[in-house]
Protein backbone atom coordinates (compact mmCIF):
# COMPACT_ATOMS: atom_id res chain seq x y z
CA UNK A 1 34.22 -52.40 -80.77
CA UNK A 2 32.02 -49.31 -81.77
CA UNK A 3 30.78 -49.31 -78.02
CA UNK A 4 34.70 -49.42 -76.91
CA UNK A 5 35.60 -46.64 -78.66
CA UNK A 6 32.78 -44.89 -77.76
CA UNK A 7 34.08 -45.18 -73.99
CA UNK A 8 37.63 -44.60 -74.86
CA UNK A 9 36.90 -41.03 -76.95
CA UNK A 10 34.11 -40.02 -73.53
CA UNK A 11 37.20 -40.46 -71.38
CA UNK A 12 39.29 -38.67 -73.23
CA UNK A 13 36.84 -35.70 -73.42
CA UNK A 14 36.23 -35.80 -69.76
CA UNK A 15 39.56 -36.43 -68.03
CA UNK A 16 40.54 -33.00 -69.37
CA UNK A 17 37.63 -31.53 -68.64
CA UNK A 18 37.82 -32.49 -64.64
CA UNK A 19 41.12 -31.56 -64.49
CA UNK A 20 40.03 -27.93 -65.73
CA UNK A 21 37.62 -28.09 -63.18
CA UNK A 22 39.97 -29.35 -60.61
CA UNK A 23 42.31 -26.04 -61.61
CA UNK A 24 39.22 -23.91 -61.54
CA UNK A 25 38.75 -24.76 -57.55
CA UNK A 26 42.16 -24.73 -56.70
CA UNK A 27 42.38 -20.97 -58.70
CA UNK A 28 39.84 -20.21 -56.16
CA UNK A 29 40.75 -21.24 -53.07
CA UNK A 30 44.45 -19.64 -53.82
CA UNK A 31 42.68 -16.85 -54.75
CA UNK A 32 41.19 -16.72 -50.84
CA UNK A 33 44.61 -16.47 -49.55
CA UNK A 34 44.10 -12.88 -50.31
CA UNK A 35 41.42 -12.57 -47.68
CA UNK A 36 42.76 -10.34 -44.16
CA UNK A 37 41.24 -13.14 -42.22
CA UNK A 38 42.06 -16.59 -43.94
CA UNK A 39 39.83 -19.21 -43.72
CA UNK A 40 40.48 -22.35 -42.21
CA UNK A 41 38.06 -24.38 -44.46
CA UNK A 42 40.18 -22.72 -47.41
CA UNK A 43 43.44 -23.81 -45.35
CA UNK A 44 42.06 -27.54 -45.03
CA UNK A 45 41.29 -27.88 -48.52
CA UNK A 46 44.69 -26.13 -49.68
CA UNK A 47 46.28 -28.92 -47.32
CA UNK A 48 44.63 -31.87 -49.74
CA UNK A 49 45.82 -30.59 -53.04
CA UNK A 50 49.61 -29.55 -51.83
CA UNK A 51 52.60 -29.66 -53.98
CA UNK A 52 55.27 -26.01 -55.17
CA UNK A 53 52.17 -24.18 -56.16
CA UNK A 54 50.39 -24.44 -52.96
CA UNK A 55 53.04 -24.27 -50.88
CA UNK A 56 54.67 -21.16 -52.43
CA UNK A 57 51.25 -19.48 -52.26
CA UNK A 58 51.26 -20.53 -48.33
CA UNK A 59 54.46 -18.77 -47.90
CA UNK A 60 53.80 -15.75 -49.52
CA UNK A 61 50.31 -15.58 -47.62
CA UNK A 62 52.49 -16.11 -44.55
CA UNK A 63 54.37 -13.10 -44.81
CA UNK A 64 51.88 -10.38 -46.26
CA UNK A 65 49.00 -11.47 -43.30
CA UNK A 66 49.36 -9.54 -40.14
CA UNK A 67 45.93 -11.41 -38.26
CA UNK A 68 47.78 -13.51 -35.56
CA UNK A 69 44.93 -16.14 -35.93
CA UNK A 70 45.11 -16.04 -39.46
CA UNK A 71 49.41 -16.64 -39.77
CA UNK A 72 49.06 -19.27 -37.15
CA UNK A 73 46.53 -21.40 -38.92
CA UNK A 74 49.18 -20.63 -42.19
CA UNK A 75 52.33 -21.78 -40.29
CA UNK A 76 50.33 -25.18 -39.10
CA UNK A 77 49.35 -25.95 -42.40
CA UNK A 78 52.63 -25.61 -44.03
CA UNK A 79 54.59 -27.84 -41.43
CA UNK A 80 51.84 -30.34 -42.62
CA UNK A 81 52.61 -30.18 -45.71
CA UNK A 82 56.28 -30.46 -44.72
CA UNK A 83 57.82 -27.23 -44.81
CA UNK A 84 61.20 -27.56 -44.02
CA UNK A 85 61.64 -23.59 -43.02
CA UNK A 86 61.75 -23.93 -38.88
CA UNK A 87 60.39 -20.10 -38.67
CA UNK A 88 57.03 -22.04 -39.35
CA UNK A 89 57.82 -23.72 -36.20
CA UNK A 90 59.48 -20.52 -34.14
CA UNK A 91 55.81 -18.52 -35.20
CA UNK A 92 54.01 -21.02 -33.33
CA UNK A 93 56.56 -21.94 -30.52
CA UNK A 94 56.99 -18.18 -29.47
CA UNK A 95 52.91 -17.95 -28.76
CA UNK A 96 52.97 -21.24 -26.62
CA UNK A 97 56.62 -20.09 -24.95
CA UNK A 98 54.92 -16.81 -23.69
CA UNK A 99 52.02 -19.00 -22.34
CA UNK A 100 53.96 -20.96 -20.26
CA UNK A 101 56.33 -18.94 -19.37
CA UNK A 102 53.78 -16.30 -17.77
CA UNK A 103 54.53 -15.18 -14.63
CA UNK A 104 50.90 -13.91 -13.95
CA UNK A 105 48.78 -15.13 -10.86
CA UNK A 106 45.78 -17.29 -10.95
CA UNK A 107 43.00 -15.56 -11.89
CA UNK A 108 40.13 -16.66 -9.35
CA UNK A 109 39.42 -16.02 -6.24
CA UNK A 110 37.74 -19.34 -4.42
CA UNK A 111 35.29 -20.27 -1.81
CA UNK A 112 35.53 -22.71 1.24
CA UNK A 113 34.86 -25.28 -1.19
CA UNK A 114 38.11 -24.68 -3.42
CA UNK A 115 35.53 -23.77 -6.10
CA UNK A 116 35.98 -19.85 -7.81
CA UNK A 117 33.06 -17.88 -6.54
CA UNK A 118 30.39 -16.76 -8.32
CA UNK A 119 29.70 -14.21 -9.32
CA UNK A 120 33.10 -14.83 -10.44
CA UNK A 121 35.77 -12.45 -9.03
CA UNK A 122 39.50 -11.88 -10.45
CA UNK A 123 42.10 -12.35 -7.32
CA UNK A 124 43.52 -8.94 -6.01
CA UNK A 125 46.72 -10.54 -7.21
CA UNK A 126 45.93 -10.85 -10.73
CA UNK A 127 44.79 -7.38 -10.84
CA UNK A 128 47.80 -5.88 -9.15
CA UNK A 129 49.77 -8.20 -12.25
CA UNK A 130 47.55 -6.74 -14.73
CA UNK A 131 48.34 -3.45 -13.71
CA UNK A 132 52.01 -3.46 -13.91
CA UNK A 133 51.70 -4.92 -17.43
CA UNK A 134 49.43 -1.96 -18.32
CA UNK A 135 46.85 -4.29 -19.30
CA UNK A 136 43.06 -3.65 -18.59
CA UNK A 137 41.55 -6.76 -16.42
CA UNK A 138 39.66 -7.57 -19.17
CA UNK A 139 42.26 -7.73 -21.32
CA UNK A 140 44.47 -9.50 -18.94
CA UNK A 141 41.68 -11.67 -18.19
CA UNK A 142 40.89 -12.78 -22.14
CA UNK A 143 44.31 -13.72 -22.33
CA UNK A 144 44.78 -15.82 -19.38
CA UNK A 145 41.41 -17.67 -19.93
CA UNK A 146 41.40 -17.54 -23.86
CA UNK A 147 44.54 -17.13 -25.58
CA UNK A 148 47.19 -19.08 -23.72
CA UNK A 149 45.60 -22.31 -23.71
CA UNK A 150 44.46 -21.84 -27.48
CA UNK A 151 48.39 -20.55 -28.51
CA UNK A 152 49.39 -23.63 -26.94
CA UNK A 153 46.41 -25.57 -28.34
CA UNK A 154 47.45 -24.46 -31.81
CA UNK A 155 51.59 -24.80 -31.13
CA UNK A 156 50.88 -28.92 -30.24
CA UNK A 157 48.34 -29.08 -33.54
CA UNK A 158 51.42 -29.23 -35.93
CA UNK A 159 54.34 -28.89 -34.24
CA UNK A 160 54.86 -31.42 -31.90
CA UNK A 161 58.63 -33.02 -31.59
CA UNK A 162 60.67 -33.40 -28.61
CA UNK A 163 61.13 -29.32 -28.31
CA UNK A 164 57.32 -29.18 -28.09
CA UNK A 165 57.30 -32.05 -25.80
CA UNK A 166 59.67 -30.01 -23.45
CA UNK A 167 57.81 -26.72 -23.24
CA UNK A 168 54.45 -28.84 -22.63
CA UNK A 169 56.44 -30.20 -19.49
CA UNK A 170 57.28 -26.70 -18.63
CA UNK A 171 53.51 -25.72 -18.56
CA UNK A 172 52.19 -27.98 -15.72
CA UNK A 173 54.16 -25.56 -13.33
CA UNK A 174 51.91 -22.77 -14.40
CA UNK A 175 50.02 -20.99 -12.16
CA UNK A 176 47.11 -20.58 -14.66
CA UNK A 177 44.98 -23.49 -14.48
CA UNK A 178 43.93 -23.89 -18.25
CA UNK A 179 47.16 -23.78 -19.08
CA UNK A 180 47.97 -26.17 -16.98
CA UNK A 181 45.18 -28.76 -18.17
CA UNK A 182 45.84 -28.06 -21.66
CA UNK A 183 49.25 -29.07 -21.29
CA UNK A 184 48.44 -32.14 -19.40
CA UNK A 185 45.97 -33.18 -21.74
CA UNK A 186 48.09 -32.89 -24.54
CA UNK A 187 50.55 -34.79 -23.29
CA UNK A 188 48.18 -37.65 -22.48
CA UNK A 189 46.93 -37.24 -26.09
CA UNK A 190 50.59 -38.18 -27.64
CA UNK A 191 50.99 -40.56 -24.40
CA UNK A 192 53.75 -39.02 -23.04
CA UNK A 193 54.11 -41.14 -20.22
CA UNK A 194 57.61 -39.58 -19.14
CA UNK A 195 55.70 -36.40 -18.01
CA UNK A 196 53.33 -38.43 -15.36
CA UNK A 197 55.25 -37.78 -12.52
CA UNK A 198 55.07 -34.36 -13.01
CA UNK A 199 51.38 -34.26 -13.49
CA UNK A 200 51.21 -36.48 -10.51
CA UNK A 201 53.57 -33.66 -8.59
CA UNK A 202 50.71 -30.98 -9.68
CA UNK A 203 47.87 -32.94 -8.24
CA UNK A 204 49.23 -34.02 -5.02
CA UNK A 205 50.42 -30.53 -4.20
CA UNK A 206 47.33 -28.51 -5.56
CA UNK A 207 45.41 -26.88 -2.81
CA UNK A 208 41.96 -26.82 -4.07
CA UNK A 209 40.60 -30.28 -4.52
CA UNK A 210 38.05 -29.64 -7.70
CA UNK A 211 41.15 -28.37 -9.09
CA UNK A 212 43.17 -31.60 -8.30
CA UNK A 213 40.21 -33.28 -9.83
CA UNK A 214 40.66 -31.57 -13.11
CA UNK A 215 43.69 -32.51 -13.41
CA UNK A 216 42.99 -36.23 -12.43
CA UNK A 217 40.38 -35.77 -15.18
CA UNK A 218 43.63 -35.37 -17.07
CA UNK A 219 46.21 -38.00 -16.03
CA UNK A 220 43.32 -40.63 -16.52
CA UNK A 221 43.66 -40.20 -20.08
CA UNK A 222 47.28 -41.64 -20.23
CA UNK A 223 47.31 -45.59 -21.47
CA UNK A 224 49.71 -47.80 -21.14
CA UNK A 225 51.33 -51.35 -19.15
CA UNK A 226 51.22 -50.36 -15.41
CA UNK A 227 50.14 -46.35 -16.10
CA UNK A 228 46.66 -47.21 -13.98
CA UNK A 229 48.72 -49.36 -11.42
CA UNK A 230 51.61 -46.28 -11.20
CA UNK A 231 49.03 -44.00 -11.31
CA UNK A 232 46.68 -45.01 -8.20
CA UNK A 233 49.57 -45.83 -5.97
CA UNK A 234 51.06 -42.83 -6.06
CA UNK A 235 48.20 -40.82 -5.46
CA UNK A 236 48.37 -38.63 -1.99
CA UNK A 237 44.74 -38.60 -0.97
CA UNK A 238 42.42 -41.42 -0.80
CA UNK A 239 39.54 -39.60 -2.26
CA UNK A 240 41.53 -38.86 -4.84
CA UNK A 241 42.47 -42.27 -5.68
CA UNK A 242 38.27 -43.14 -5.44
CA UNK A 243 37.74 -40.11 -8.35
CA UNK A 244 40.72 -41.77 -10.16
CA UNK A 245 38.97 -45.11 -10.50
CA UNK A 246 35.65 -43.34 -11.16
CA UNK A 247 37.40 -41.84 -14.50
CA UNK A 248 38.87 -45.11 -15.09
CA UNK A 249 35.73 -46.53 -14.93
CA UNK A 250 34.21 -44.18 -17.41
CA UNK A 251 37.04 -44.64 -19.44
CA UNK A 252 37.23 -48.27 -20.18
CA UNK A 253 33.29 -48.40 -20.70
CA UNK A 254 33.73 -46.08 -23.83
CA UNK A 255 33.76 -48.12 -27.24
CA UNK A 256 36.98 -48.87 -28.57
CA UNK A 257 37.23 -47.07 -32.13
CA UNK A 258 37.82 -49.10 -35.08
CA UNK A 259 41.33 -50.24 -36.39
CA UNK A 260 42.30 -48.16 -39.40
């Protein structure tokens, strides 16, 4: 009995004491909020904890940030913790919306091969679009290549429903090839099997065949009953179809991960 009660009166010494503890880290990582640039480890760790406190501190970090990065990576991890407020949602979706919607020209310029040349070289077209946005080429550039496919990226992270579904559609009739693949491929990752025909449309009409094979990279990524079947016989070129079944290939000899 002495030994019992021994146990009972530790426990009741430290339960209290980790839960002080417990309040002393979450103090802290609140207390990071404060930071210009928030970071995302501090996010991740908010995210685990959750509940009014955490949330209200979310909100309030929301709206005194100005970082872009920062309030993105604020907005994600508030719809996560189910934030009813849609201008979560309407942050995120107005990046993504001006990524797809771009009405700039690709960027390369490509060889005989359909491969960009190296050095690499921006198309005269994409400068002459840079130019009546009175935007450097490098800036124009670094947007294009960088942050589309990352606001996009970032909008699909948290915020996926049939609205984000939609716009993703909307994106594989960009001109700009990463934002094209990063649609695709985020549309195979939630198996969105209504939007193969449309990636199929983008591969059979693409003009540059290691493009066509980045987006095959793409479309081999959807599973399903009769995706492979749908997929190969609807295929325009032949050597396409032989890269398909390469990927497929690939595919099917990676380990299956373990059941949850």
């Amino acid at each position: 009995m002495r030994t019992l009660s021994r146990v009972v009166l530790m426990m009741g010494i430290l339960i209290p004491l980790a839960r002080g503890q417990d309040q002393a880290v979450l103090d802290k990582l609140l207390a990071n909020l404060n930071a210009v640039i928030v970071d995302s480890g501090t996010l991740h760790k908010l995210q685990q904890y959750g509940g009014p406190r955490v949330i209200a501190a979310l909100r309030a970090a929301f709206e005194t940030r100005e970082e872009k990065r920062s309030r993105q990576d604020l907005a994600i991890t508030l719809i996560r913790l189910g934030d009813k407020d849609d201008k979560y949602y309407r942050y995120l979706e107005a990046f993504a919306k001006e990524a797809v919607d771009s009405d700039a020209p690709d960027v390369f310029v490509y060889g005989a091969d359909g491969v960009p040349l190296k050095p690499v070289q921006w198309s005269p077209e994409f400068y002459a679009w840079s130019a009546r946005h009175n935007m450097t080429i490098d800036a124009a550039v670094k947007q294009a290549l960088q942050t589309f496919p990352s606001d996009i990226g970032l909008f699909a992270e948290a915020a996926m429903d049939p609205r984000g579904t939609e716009l993703l559609r909307r994106g594989l009739q960009s001109h700009n090839l990463l934002v094209v693949s990063t649609c695709a491929l985020i549309l195979a990752g939630i198996n969105d099997t209504a939007s193969i025909p449309l990636v199929l449309q983008r591969i059979n009409t693409e003009k540059h065949y290691p493009t066509a094979e980045l987006f095959v990279d793409c479309i081999a990524k959807f599973n399903g009953d009769g995706v492979e079947r749908r997929v190969l016989g609807s295929l325009a070129s032949a050597k396409l179809k032989e890269y398909y079944l390469h990927r497929l290939e690939a595919k099917h000899k990676q380990p299956t991960a373990p059941a949850q």
